[in-house]
C-alpha atoms as a PDB file:
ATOM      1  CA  UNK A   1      -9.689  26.782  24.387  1.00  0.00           C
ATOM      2  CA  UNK A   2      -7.712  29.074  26.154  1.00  0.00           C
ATOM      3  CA  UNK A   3      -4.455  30.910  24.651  1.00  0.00           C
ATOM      4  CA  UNK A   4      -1.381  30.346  26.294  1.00  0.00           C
ATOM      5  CA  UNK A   5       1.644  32.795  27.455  1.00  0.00           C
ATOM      6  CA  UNK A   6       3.595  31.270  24.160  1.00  0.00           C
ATOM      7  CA  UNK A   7       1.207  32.149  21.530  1.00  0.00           C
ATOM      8  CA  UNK A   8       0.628  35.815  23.288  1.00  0.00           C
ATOM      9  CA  UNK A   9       4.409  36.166  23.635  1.00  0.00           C
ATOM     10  CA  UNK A  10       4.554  34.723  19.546  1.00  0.00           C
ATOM     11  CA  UNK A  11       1.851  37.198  18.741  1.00  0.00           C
ATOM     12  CA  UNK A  12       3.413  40.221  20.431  1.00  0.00           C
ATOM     13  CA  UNK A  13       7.188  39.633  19.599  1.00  0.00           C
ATOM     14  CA  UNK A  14       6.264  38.459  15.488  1.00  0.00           C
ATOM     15  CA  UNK A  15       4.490  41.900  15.429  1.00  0.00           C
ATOM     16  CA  UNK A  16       7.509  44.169  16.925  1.00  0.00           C
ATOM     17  CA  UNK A  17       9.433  42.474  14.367  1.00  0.00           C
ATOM     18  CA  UNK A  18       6.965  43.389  11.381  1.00  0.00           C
ATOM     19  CA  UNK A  19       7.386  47.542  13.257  1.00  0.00           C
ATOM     20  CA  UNK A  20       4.251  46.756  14.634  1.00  0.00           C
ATOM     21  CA  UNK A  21       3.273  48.019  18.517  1.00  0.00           C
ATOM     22  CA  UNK A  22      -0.032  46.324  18.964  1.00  0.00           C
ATOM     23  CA  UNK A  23      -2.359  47.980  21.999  1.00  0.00           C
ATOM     24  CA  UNK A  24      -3.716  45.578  24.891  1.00  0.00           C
ATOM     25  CA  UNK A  25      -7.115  45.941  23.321  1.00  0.00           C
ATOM     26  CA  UNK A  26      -5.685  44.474  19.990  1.00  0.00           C
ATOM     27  CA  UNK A  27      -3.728  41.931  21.479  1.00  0.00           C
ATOM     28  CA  UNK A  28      -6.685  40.672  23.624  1.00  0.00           C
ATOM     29  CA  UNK A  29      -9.025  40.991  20.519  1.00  0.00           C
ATOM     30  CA  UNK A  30      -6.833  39.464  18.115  1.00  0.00           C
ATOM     31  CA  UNK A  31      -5.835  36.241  20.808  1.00  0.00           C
ATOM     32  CA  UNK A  32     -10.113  36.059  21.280  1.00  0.00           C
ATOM     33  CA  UNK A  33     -10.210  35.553  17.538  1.00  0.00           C
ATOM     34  CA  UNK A  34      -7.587  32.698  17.279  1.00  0.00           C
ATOM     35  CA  UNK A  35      -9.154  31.323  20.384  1.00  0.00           C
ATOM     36  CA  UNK A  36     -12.783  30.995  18.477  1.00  0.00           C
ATOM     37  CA  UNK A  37     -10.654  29.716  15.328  1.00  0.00           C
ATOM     38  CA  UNK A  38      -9.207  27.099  17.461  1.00  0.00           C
ATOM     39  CA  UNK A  39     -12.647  26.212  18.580  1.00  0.00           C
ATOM     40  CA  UNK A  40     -14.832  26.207  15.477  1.00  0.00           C
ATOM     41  CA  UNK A  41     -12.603  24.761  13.599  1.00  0.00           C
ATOM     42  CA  UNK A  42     -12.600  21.112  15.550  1.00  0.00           C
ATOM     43  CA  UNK A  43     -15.750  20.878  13.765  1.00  0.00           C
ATOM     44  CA  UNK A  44     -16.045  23.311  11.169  1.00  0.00           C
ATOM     45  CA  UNK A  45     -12.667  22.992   9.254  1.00  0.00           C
ATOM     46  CA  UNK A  46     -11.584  26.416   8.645  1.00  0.00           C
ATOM     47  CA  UNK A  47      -8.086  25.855   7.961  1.00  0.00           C
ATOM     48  CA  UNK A  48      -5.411  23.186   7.673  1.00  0.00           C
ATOM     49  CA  UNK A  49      -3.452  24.582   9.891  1.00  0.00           C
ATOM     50  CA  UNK A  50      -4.038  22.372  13.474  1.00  0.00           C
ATOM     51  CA  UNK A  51      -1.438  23.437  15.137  1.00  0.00           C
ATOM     52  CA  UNK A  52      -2.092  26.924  17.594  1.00  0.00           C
ATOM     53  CA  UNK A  53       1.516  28.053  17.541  1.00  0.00           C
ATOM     54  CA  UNK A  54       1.349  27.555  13.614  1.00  0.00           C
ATOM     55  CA  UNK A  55      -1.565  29.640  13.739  1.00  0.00           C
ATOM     56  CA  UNK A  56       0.041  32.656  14.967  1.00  0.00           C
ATOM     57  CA  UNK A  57       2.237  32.881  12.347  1.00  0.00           C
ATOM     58  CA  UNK A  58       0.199  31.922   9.244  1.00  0.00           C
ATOM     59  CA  UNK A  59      -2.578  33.763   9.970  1.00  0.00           C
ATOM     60  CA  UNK A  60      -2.326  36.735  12.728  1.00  0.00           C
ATOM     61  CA  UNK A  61       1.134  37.703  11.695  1.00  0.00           C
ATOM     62  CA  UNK A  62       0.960  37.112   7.874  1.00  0.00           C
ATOM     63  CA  UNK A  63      -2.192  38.904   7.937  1.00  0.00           C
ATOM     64  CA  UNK A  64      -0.711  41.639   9.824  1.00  0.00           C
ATOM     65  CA  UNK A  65       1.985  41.920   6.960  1.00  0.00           C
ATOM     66  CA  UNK A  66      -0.306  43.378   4.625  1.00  0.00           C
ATOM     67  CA  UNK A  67      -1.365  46.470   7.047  1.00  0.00           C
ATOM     68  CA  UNK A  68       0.844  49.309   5.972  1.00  0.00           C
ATOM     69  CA  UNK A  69      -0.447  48.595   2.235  1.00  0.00           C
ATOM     70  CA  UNK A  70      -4.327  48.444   3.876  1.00  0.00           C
ATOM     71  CA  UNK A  71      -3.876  51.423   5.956  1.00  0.00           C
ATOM     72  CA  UNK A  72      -3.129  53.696   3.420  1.00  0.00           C
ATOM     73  CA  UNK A  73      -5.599  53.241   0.953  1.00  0.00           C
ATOM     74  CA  UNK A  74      -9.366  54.180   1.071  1.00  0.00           C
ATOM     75  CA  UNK A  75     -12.234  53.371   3.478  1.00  0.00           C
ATOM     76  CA  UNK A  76     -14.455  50.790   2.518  1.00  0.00           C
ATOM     77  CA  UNK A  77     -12.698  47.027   1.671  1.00  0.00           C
ATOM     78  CA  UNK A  78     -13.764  43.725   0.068  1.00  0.00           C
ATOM     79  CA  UNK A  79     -11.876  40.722   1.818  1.00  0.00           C
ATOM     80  CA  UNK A  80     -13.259  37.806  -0.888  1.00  0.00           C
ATOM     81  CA  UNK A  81     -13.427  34.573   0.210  1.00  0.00           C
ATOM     82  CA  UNK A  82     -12.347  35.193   3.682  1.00  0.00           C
ATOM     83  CA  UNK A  83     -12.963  31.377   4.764  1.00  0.00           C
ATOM     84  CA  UNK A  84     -12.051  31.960   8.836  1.00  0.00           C
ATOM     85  CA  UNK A  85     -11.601  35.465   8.522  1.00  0.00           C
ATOM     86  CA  UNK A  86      -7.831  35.704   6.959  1.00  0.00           C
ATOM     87  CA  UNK A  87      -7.131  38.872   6.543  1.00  0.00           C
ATOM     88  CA  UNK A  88     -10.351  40.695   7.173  1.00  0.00           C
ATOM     89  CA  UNK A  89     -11.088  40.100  10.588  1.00  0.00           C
ATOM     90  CA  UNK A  90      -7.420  41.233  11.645  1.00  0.00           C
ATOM     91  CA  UNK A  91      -7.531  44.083   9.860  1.00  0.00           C
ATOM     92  CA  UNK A  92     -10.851  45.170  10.889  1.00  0.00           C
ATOM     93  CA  UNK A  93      -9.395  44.823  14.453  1.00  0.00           C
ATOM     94  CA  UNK A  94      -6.321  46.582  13.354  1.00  0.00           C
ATOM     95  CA  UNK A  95      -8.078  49.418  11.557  1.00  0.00           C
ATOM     96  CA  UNK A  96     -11.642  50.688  13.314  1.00  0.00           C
ATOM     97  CA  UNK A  97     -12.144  53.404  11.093  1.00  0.00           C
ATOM     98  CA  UNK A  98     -12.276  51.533   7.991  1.00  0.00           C
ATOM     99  CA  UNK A  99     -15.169  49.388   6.777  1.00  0.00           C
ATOM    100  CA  UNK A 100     -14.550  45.764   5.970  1.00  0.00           C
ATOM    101  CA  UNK A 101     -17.082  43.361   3.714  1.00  0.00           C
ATOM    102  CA  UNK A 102     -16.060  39.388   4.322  1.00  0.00           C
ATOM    103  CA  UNK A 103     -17.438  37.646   1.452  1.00  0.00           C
ATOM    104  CA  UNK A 104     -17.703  33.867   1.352  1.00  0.00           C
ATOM    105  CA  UNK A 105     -19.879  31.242  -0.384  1.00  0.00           C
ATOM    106  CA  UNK A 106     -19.372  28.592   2.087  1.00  0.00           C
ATOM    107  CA  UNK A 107     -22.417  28.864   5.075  1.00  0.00           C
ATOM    108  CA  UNK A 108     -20.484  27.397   7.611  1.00  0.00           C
ATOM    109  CA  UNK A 109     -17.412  30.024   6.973  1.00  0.00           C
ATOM    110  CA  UNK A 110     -20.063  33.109   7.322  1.00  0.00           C
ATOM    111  CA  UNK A 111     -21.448  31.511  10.499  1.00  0.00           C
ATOM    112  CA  UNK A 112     -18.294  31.520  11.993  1.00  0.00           C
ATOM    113  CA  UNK A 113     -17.262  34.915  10.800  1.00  0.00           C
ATOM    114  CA  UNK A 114     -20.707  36.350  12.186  1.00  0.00           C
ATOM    115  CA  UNK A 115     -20.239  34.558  15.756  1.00  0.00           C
ATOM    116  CA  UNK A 116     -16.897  36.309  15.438  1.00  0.00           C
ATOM    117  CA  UNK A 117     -18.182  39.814  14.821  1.00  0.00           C
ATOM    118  CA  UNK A 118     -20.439  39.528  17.278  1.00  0.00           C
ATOM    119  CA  UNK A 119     -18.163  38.693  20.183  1.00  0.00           C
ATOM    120  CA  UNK A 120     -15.466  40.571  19.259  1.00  0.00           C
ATOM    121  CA  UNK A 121     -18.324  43.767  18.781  1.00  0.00           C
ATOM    122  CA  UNK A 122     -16.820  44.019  15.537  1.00  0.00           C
ATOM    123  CA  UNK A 123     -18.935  47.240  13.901  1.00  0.00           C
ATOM    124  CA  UNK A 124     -16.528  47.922  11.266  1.00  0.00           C
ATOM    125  CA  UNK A 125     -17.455  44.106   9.802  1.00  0.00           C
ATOM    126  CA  UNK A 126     -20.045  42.861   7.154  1.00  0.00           C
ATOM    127  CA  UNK A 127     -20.448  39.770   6.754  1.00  0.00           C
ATOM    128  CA  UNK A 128     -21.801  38.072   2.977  1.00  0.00           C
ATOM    129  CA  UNK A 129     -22.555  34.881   2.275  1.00  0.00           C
ATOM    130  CA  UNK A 130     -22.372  35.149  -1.565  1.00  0.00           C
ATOM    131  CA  UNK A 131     -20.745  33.826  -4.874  1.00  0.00           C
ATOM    132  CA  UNK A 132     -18.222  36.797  -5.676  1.00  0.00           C
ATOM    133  CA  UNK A 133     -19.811  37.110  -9.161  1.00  0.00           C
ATOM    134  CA  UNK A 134     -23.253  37.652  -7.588  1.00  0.00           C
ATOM    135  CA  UNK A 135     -22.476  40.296  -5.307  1.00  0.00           C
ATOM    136  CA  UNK A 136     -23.217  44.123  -6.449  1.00  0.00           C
ATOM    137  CA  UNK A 137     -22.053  46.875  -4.080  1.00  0.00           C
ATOM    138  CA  UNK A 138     -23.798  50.687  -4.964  1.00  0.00           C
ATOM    139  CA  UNK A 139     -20.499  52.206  -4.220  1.00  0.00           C
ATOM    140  CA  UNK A 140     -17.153  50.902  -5.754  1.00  0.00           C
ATOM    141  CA  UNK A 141     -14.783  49.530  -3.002  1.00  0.00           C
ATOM    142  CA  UNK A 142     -11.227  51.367  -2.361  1.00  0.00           C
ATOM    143  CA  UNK A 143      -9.664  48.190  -1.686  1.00  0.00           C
ATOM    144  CA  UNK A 144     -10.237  44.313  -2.772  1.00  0.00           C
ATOM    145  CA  UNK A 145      -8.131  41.977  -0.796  1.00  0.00           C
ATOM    146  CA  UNK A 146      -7.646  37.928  -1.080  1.00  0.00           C
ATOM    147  CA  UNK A 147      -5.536  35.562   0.267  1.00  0.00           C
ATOM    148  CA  UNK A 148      -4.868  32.695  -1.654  1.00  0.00           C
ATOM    149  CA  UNK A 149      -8.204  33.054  -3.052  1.00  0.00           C
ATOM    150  CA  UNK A 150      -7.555  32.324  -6.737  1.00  0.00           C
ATOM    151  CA  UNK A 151      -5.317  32.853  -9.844  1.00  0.00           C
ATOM    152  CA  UNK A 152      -4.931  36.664 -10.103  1.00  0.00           C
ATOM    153  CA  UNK A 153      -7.023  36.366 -14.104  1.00  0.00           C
ATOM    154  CA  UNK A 154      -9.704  34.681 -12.054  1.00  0.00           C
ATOM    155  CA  UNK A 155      -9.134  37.608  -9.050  1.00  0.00           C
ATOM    156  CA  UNK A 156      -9.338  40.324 -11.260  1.00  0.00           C
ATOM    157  CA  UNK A 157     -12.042  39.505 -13.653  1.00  0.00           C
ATOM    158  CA  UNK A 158     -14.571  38.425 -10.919  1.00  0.00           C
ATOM    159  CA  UNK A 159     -14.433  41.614  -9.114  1.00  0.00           C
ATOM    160  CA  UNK A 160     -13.984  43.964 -11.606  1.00  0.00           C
ATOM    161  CA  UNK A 161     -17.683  45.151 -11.548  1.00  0.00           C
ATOM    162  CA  UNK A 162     -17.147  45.734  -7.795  1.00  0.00           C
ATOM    163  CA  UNK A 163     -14.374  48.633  -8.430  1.00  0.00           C
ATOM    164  CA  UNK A 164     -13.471  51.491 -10.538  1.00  0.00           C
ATOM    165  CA  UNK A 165     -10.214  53.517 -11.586  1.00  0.00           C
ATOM    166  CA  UNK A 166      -9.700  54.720  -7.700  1.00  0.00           C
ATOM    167  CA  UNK A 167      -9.726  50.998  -6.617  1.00  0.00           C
ATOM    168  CA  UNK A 168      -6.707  49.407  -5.394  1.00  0.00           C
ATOM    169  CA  UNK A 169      -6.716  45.086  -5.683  1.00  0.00           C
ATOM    170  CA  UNK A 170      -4.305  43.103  -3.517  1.00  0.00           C
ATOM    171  CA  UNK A 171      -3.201  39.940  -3.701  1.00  0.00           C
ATOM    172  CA  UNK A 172      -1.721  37.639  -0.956  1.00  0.00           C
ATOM    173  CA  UNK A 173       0.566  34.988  -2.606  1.00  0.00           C
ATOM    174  CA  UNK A 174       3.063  32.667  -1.465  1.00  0.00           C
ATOM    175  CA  UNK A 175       6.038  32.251  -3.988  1.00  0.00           C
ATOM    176  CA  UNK A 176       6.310  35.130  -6.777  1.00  0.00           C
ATOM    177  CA  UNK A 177       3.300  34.418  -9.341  1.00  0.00           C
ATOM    178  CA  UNK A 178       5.061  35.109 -12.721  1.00  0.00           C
ATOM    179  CA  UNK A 179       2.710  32.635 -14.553  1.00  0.00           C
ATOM    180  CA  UNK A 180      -0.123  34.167 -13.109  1.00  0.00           C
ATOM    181  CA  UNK A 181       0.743  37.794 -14.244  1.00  0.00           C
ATOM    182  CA  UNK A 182       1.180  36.563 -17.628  1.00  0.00           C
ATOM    183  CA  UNK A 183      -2.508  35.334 -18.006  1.00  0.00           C
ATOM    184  CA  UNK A 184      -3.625  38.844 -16.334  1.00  0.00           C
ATOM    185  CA  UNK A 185      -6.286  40.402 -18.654  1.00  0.00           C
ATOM    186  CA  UNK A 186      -5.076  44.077 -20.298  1.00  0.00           C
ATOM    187  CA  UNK A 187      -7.522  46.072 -18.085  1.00  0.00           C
ATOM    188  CA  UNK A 188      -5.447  45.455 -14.929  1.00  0.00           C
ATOM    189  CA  UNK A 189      -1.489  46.091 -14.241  1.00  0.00           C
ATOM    190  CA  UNK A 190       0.603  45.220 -11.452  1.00  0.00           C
ATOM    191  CA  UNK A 191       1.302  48.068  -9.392  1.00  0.00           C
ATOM    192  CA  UNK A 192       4.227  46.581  -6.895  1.00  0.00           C
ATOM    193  CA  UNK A 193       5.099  43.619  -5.891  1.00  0.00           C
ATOM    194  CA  UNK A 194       6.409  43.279  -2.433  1.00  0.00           C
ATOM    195  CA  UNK A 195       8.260  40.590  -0.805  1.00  0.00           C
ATOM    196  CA  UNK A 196       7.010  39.856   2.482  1.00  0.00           C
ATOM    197  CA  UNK A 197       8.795  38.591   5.609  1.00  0.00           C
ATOM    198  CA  UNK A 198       6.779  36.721   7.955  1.00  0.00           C
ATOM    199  CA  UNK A 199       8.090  35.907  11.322  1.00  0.00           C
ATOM    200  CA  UNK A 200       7.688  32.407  11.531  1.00  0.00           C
ATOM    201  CA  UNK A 201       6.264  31.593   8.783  1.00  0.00           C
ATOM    202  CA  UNK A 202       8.480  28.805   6.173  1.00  0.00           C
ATOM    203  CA  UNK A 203       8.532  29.918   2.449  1.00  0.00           C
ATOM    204  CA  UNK A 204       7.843  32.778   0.306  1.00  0.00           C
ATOM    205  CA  UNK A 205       5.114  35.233   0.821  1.00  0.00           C
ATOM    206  CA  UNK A 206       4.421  38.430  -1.697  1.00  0.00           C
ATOM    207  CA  UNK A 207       1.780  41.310  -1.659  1.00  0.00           C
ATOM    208  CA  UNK A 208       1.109  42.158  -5.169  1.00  0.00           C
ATOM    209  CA  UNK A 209      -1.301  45.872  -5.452  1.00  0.00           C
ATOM    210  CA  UNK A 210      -2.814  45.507  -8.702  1.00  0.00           C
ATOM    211  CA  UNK A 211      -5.113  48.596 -10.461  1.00  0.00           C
ATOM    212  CA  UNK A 212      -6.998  49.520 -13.082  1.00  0.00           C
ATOM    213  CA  UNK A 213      -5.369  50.202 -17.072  1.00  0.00           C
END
């Protein structure tokens, strides 16, 4: 599948609007990526999203929303269940220098996201094909990322053991999750809730950083 001129211009142009200037290595890494989505997903069925233009927008450029709020915490990240790679293999492009864990119980979702490391020589990328609740880490993670992975109670609780007081969780959520927050247990508080705008993407979309009571 190759990408065409309209989904490099869509890539390029959504991520000047988000005050984004994306290098030619990035762009070409980050176009590679959606390429192998395209691909694998024929018969893997990594997303619901057919369409390649669509693509662009609700995965590159939402995922590329949440990198001022990755950038600027800690090293080492948890992306759980990253399904085809949304947002952990754009932000390991994004960000070299920090260490990214994709965790994912599905087999044929890790053997996509290890074909993907490999081509893209993706160093800063582990790959785990685990339940979240059996995964251990020695060393707390700075950062726990998911998108629509699961109620934020559920979010929370599961990965508790895999953070401490330092560690910052984020959640990727379409419309504002008031219901959700309510059920939160009393050992986590919402930080901030931002509003994201996602060039286009249709609907809501909100970044909530969660930490530790």
């Amino acid at each position: 599948m190759s990408i065409t001129d309209s989904q490099r211009k869509a890539l390029v142009e959504g991520a000047k609007e988000l005050g984004l200037s994306l290098t030619v290595v990035q762009i070409e890494q980050l176009l590679s990526y959606l390429a192998l989505l395209i691909k694998w997903n024929k018969a893997y069925n990594l997303t619901a999203v057919r369409n390649a233009e669509e693509m662009v927008s609700r995965h590159l450029l939402d995922s590329l929303s949440v990198l001022p709020f990755v950038e600027q915490t800690g090293v080492t990240w948890l992306d759980v269940g990253s399904g085809g790679g949304m947002p952990g293999i754009i932000l390991a492009i994004m960000l070299p220098n920090k260490l990214f864990s994709l965790l994912d119980s599905n087999g044929k979702k890790t053997r996509f996201l290890t074909q993907v490391k490999l081509e893209l020589k993706l160093d800063n990328v582990q790959v785990i094909h685990s339940r979240i609740e059996e995964h251990n880490t020695e060393q707390p993670y700075h950062g726990v990322i998911s998108r629509a992975f699961s109620s934020l109670a559920d979010f929370t609780n599961w990965t508790a053991h895999l953070g401490d007081q330092s560690t910052r969780w984020l959640a990727m959520k379409g419309v504002h999750p008031d219901d959700e927050l309510q059920q939160l247990a009393a050992e986590f508080k919402l930080d901030s809730c931002n509003k994201l705008q996602v060039p286009g993407c249709q609907g809501q979309r909100h970044l909530l950083l969660l930490s530790r009571n």
